[in-house]
N, C-alpha and C. Protein backbone atom coordinates (compact mmCIF):
# COMPACT_ATOMS: atom_id res chain seq x y z
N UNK A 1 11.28 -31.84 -12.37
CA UNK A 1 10.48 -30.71 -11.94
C UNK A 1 11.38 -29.47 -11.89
N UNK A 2 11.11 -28.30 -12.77
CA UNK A 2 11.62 -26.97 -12.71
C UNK A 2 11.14 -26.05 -11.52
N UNK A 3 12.63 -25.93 -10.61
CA UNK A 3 11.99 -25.15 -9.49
C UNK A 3 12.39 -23.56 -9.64
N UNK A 4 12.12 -22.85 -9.39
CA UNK A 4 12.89 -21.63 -9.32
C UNK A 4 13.48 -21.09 -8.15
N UNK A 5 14.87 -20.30 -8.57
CA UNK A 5 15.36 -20.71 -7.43
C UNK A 5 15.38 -18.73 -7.31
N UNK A 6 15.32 -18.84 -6.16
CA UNK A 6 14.90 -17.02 -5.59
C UNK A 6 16.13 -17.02 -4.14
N UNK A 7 16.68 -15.97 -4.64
CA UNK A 7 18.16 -15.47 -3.71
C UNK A 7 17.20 -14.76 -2.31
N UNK A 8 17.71 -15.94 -0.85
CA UNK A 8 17.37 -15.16 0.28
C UNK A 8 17.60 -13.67 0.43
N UNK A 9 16.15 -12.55 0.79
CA UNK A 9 16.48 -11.57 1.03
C UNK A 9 15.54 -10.97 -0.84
N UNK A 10 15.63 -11.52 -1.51
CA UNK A 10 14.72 -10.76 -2.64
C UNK A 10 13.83 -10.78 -2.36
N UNK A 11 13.13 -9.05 -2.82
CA UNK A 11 12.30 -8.70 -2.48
C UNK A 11 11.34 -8.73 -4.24
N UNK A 12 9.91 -9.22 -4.20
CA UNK A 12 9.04 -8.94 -5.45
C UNK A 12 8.11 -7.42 -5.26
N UNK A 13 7.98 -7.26 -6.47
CA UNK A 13 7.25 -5.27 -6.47
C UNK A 13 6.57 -5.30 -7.42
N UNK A 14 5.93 -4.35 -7.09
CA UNK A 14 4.71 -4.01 -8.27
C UNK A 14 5.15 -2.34 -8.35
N UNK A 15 4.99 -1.90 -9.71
CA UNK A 15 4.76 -0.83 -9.78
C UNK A 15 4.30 -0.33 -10.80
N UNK A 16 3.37 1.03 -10.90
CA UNK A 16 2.58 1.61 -11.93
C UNK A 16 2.59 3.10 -11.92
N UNK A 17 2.76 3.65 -12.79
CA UNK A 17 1.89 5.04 -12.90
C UNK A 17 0.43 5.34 -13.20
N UNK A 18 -0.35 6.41 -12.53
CA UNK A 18 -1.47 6.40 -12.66
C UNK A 18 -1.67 7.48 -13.27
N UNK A 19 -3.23 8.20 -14.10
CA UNK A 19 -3.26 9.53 -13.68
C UNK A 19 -4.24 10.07 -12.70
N UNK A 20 -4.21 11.07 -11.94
CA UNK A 20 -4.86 11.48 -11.23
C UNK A 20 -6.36 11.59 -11.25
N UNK A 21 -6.85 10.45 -11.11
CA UNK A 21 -8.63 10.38 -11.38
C UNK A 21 -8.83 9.52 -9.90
N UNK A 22 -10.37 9.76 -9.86
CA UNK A 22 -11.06 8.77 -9.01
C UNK A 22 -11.11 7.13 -9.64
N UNK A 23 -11.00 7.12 -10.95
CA UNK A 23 -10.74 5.80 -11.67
C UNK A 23 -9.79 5.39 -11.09
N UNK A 24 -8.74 5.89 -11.01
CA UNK A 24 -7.00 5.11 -10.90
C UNK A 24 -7.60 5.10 -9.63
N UNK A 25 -8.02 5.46 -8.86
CA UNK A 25 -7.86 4.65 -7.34
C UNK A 25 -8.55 3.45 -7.27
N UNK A 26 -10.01 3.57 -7.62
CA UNK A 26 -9.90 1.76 -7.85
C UNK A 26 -9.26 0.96 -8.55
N UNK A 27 -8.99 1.62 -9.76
CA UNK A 27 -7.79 0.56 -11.01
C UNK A 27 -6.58 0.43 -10.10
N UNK A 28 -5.90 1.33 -9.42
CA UNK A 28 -5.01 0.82 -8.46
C UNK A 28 -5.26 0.08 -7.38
N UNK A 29 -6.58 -0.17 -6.79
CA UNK A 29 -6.68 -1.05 -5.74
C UNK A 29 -7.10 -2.38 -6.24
N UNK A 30 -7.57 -2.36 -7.35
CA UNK A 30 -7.66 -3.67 -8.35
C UNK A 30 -6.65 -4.59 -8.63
N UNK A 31 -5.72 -3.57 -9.56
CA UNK A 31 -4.61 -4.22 -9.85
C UNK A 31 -3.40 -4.95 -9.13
N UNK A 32 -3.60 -3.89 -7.74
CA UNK A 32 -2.86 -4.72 -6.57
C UNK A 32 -3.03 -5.96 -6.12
N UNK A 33 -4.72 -5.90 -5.74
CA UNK A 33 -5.09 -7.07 -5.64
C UNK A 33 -4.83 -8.40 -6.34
N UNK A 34 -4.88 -8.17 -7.71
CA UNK A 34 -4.49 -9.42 -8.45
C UNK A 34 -2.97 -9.70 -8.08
N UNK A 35 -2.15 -8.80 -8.33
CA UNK A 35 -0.62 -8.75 -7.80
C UNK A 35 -0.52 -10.10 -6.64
N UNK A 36 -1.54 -9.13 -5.63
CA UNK A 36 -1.14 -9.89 -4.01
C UNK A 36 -1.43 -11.34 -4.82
N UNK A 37 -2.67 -11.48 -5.30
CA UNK A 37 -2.96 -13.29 -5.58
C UNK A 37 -1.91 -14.04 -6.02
N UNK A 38 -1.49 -13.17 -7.17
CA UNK A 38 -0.14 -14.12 -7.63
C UNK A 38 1.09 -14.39 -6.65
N UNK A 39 0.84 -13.54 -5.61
CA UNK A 39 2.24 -13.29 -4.71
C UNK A 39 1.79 -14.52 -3.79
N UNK A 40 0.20 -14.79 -3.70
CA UNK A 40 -0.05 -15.97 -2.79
C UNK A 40 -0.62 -15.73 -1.85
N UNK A 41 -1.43 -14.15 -2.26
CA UNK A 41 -2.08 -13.61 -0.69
C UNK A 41 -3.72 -13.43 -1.71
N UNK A 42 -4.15 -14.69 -1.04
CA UNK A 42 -5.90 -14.80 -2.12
C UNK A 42 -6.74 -13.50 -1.87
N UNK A 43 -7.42 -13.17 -2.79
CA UNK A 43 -8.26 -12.11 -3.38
C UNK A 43 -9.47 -12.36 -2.24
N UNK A 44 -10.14 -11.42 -1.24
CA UNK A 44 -10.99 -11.58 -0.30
C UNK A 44 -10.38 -12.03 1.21
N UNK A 45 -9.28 -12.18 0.99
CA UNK A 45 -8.69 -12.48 2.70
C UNK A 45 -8.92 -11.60 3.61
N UNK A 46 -8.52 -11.50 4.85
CA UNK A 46 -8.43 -10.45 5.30
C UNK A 46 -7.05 -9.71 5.19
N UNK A 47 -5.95 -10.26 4.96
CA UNK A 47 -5.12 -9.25 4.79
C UNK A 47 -5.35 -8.66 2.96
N UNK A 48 -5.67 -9.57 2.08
CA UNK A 48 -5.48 -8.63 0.59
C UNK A 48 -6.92 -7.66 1.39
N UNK A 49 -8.05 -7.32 1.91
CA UNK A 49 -8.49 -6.19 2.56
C UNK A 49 -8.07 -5.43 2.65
N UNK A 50 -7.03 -5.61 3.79
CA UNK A 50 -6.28 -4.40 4.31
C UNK A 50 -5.95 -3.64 4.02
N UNK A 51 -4.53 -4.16 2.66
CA UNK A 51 -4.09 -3.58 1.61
C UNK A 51 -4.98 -3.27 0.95
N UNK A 52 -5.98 -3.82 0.74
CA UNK A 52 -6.49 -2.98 -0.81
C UNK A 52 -7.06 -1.51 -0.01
N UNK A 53 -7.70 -1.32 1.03
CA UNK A 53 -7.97 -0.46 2.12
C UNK A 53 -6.63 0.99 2.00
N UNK A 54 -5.78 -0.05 2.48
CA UNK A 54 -4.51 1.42 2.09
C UNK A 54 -3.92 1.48 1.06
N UNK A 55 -4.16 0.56 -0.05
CA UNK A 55 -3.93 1.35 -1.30
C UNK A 55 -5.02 2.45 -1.54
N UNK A 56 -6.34 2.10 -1.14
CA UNK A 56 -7.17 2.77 -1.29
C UNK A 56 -6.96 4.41 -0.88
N UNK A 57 -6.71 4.13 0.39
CA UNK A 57 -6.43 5.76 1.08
C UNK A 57 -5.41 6.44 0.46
N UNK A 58 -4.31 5.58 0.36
CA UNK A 58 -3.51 6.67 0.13
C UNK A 58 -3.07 6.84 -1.39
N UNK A 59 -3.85 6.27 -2.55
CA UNK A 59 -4.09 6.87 -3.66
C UNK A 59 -5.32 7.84 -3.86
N UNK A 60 -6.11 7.79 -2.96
CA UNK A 60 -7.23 8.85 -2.99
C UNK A 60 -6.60 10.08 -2.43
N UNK A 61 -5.74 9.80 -1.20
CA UNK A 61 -5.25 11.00 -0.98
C UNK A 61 -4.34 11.43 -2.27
N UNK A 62 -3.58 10.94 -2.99
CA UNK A 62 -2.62 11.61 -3.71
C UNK A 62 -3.40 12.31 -5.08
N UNK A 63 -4.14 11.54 -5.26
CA UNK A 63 -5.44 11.92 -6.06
C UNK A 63 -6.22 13.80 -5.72
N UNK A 64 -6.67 13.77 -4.62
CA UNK A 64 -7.34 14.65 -3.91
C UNK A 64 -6.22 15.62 -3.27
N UNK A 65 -4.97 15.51 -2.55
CA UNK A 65 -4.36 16.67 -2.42
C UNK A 65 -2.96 16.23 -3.02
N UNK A 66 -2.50 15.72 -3.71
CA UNK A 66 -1.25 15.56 -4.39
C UNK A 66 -1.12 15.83 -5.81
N UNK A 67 -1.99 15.82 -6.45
CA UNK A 67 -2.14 16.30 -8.00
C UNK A 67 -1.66 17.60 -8.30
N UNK A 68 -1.15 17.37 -9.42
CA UNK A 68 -0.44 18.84 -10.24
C UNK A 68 -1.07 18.33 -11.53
N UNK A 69 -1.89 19.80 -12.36
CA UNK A 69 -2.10 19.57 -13.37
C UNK A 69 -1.09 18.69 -14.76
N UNK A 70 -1.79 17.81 -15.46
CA UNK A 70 -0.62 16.65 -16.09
C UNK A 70 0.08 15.87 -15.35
N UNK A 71 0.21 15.89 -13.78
CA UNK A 71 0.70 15.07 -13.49
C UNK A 71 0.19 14.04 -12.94
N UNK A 72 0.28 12.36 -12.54
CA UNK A 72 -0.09 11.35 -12.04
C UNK A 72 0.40 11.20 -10.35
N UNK A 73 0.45 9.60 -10.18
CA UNK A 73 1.35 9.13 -9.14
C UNK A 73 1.52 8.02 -9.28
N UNK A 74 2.39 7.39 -8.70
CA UNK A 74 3.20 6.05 -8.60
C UNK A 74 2.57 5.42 -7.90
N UNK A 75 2.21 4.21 -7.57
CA UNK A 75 2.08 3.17 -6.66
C UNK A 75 2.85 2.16 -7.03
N UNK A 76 3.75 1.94 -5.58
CA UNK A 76 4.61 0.79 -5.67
C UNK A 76 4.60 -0.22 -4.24
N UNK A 77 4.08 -1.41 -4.88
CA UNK A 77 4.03 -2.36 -3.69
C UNK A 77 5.09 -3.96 -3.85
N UNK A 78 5.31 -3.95 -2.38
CA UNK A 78 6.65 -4.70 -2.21
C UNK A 78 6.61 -5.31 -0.87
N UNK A 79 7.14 -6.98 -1.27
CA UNK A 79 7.04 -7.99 -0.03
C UNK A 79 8.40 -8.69 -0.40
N UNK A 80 8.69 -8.98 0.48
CA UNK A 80 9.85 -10.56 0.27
C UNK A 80 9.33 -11.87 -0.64
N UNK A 81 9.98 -11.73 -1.57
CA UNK A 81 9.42 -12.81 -3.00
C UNK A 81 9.57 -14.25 -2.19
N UNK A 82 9.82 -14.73 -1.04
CA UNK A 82 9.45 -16.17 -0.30
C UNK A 82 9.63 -16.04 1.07
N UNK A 83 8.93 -16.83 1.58
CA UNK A 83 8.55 -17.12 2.86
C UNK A 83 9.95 -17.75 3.28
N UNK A 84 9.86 -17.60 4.87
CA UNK A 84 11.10 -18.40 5.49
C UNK A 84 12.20 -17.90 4.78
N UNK A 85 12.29 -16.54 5.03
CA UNK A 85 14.21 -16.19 4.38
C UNK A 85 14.70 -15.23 5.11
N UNK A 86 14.23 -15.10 6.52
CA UNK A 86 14.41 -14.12 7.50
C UNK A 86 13.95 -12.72 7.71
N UNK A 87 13.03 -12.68 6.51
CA UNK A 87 12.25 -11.31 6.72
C UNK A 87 10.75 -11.17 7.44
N UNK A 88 10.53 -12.56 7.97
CA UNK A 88 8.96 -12.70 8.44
C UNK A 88 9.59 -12.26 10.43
N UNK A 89 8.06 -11.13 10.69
CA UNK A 89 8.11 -10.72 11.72
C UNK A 89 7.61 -12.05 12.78
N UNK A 90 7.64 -11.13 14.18
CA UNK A 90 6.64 -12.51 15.07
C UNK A 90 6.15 -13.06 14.90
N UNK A 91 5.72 -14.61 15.07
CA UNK A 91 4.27 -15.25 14.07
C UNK A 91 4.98 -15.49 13.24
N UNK A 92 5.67 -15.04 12.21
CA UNK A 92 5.63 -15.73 11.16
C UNK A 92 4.74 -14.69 9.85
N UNK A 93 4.40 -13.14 10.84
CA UNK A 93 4.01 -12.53 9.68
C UNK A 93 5.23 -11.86 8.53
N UNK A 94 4.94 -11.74 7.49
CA UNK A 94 5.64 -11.39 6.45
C UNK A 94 5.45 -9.78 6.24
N UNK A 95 5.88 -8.94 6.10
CA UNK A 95 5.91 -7.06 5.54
C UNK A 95 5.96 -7.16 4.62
N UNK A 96 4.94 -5.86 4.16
CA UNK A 96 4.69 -5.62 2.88
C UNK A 96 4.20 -4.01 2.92
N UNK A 97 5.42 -3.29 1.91
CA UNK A 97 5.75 -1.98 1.92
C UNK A 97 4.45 -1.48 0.87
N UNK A 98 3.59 -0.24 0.62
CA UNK A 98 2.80 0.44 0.09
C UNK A 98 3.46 1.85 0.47
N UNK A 99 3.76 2.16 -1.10
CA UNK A 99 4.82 3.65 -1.69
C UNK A 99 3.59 4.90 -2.61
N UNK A 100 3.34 5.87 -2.46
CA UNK A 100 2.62 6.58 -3.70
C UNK A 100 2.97 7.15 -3.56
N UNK A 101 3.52 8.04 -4.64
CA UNK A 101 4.40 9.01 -4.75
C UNK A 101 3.73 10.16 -5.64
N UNK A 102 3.28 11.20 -5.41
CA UNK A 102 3.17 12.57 -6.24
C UNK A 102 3.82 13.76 -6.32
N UNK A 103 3.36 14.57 -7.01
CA UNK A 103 4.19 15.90 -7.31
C UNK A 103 4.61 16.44 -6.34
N UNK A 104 3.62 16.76 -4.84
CA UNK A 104 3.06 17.69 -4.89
C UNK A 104 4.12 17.17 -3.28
N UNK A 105 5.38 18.12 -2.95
CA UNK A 105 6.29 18.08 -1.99
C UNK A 105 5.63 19.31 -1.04
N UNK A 106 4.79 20.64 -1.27
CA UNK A 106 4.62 21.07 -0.60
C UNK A 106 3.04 20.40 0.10
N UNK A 107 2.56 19.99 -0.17
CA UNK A 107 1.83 19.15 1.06
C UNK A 107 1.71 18.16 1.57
N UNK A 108 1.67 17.83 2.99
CA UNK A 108 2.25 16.83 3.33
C UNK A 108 0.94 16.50 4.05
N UNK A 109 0.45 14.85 4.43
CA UNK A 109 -0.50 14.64 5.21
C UNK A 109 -0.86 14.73 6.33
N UNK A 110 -1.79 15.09 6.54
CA UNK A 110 -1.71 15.23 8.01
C UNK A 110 -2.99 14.65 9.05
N UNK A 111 -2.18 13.94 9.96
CA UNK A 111 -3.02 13.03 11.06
C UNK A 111 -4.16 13.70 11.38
N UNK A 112 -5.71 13.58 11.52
CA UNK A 112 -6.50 14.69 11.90
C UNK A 112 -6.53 14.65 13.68
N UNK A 113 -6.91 15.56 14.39
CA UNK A 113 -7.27 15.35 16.32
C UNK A 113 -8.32 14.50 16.16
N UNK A 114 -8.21 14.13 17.73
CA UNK A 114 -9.31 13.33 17.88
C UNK A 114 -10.65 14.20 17.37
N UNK A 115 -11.83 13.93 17.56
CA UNK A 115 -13.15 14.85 16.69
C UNK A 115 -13.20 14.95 15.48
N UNK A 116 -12.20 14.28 14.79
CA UNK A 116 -12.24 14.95 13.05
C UNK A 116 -12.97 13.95 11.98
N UNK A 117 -13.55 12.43 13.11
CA UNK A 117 -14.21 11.61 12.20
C UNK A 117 -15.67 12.38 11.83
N UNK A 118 -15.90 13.23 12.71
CA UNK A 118 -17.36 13.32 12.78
C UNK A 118 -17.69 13.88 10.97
N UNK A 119 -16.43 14.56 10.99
CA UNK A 119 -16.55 14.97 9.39
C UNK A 119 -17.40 14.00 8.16
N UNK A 120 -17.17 14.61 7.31
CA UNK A 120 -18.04 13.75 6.23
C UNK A 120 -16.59 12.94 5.42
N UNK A 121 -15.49 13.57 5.42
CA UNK A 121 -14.45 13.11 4.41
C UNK A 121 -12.99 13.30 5.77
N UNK A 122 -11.85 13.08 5.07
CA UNK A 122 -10.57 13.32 6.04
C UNK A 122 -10.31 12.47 7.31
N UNK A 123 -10.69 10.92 6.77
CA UNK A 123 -10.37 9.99 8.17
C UNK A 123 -9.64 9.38 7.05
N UNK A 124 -8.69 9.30 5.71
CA UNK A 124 -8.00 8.43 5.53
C UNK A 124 -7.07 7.90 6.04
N UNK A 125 -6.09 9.16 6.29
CA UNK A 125 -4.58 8.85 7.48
C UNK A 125 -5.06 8.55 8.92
N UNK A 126 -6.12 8.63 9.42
CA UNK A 126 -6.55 7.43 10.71
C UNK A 126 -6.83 6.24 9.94
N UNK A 127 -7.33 6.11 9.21
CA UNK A 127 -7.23 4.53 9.07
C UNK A 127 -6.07 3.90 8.62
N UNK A 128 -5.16 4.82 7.82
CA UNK A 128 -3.62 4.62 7.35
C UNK A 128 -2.97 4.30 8.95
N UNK A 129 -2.94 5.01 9.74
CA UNK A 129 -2.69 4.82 11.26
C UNK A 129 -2.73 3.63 11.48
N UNK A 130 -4.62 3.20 12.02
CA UNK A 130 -5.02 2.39 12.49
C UNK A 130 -4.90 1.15 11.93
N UNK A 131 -4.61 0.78 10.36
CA UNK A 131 -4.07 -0.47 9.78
C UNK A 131 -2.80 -0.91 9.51
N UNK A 132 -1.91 0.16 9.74
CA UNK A 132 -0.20 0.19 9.10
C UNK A 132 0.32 0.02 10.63
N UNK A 133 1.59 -0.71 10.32
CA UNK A 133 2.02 -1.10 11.51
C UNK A 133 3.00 0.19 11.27
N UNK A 134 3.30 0.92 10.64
CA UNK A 134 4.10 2.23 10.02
C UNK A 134 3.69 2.90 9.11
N UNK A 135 3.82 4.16 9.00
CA UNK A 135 3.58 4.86 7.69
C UNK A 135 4.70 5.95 8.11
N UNK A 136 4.67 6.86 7.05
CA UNK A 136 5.56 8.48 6.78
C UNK A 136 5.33 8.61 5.56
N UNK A 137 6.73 9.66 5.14
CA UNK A 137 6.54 10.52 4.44
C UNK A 137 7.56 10.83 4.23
N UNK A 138 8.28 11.01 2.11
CA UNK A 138 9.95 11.19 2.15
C UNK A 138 9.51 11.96 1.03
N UNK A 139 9.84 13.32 1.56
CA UNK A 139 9.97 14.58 0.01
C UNK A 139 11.20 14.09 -0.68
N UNK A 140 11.28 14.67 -1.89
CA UNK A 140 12.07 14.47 -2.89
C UNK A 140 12.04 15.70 -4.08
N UNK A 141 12.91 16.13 -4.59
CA UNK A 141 12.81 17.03 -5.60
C UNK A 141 11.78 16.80 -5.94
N UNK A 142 11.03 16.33 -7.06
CA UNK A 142 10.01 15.74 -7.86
C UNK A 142 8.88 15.87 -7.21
N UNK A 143 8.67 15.75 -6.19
CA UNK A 143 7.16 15.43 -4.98
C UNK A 143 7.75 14.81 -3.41
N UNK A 144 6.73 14.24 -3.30
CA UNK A 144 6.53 13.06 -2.06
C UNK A 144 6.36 11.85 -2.38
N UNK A 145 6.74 10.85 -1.23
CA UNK A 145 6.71 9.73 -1.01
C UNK A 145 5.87 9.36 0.07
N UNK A 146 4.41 8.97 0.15
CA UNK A 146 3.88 8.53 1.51
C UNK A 146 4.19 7.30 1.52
N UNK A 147 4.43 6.52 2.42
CA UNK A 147 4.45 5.03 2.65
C UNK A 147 3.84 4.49 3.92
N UNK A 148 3.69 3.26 3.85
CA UNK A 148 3.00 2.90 4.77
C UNK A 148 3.78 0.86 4.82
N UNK A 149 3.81 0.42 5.94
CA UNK A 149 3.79 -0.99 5.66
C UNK A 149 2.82 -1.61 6.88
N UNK A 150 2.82 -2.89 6.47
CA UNK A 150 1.82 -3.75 7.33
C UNK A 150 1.85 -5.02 7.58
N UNK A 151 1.87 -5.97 8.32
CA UNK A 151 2.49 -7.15 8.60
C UNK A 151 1.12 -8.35 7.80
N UNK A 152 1.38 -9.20 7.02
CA UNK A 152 0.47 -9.66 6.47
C UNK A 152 0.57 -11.29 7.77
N UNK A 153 -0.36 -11.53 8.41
CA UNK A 153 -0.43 -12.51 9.07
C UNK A 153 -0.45 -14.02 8.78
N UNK A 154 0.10 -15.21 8.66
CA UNK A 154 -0.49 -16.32 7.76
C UNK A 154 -1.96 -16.87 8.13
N UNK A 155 -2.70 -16.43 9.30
CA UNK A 155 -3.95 -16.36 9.46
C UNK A 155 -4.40 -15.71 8.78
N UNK A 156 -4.13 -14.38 7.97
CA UNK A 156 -4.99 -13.60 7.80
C UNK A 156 -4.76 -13.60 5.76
N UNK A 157 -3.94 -14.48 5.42
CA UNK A 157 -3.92 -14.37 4.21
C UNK A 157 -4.76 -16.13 4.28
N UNK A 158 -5.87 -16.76 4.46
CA UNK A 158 -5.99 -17.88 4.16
C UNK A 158 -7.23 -17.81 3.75
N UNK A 159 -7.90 -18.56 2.49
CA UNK A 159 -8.89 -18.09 1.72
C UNK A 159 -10.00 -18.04 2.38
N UNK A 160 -11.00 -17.21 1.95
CA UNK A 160 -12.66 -17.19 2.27
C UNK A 160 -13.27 -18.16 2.53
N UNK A 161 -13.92 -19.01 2.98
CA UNK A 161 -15.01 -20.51 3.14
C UNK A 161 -16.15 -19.60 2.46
């Protein structure tokens, strides 16, 4: 039997360029999804949700205020390529980093006050909040970096009935 053997501490990633459409945000919350399956986190769980949730937000945001004409954004997602190698939090949950990166360094996101759901649009970064056990934000010549991570639970990655 051929096992493969994976160095404690490697981390597996996904990454893509998009261009700035309402398409690429679902093609990016798609494609993740399949990602997570192969990574071993089944398609409909509640954690591939989550994630697909904040891939969701925060490629719509980069979409909607991060775009520069011709330009795209990055999405890059990243977990520890095996279980049990000292990177799983309390429980036994595992982290898993969500990166999008666009042009656009002079705007940065911003948390709305309380009252701002009542709106019709602009609750993404509360729900980026309310699902990320972390998020920020790293300018760079080129653009920004929003990130966000989130603890994937082994309850919460176990398939649908």
């Amino acid at each position: 039997m051929e096992q493969e053997l994976i160095p404690a501490g490697a981390m597996t990633s996904f990454s893509m360029s998009f261009s700035a459409t309402p398409h690429a945000v679902r093609l990016a919350r798609r494609l993740t999804g399949e990602r997570l399956a192969r990574w071993g986190v089944p398609a409909g769980c509640p954690a591939a949700r989550t994630v697909a949730l904040l891939v969701g937000e925060l490629t719509a945001n980069a979409v909607r205020h991060g775009s520069v004409p011709g330009r795209g954004f990055t999405l890059a997602v990243s977990m520890p390529a095996r279980a049990n190698d000292g990177h799983e939090a309390e429980g036994g949950a595992v982290p898993l980093r969500i990166e999008v990166t666009d042009a656009r360094a002079d705007r940065y996101p911003v948390l709305r006050p309380a009252g701002w759901e009542e709106r019709e649009s602009g609750r993404g970064l509360l729900l980026v909040d309310a699902f990320a056990a972390a998020w920020g934000v790293a300018a760079h010549p080129a653009g920004k970096t929003v990130w966000c991570e989130c603890l994937l639970h082994p309850a919460e990655m176990a398939p649908r009935m």
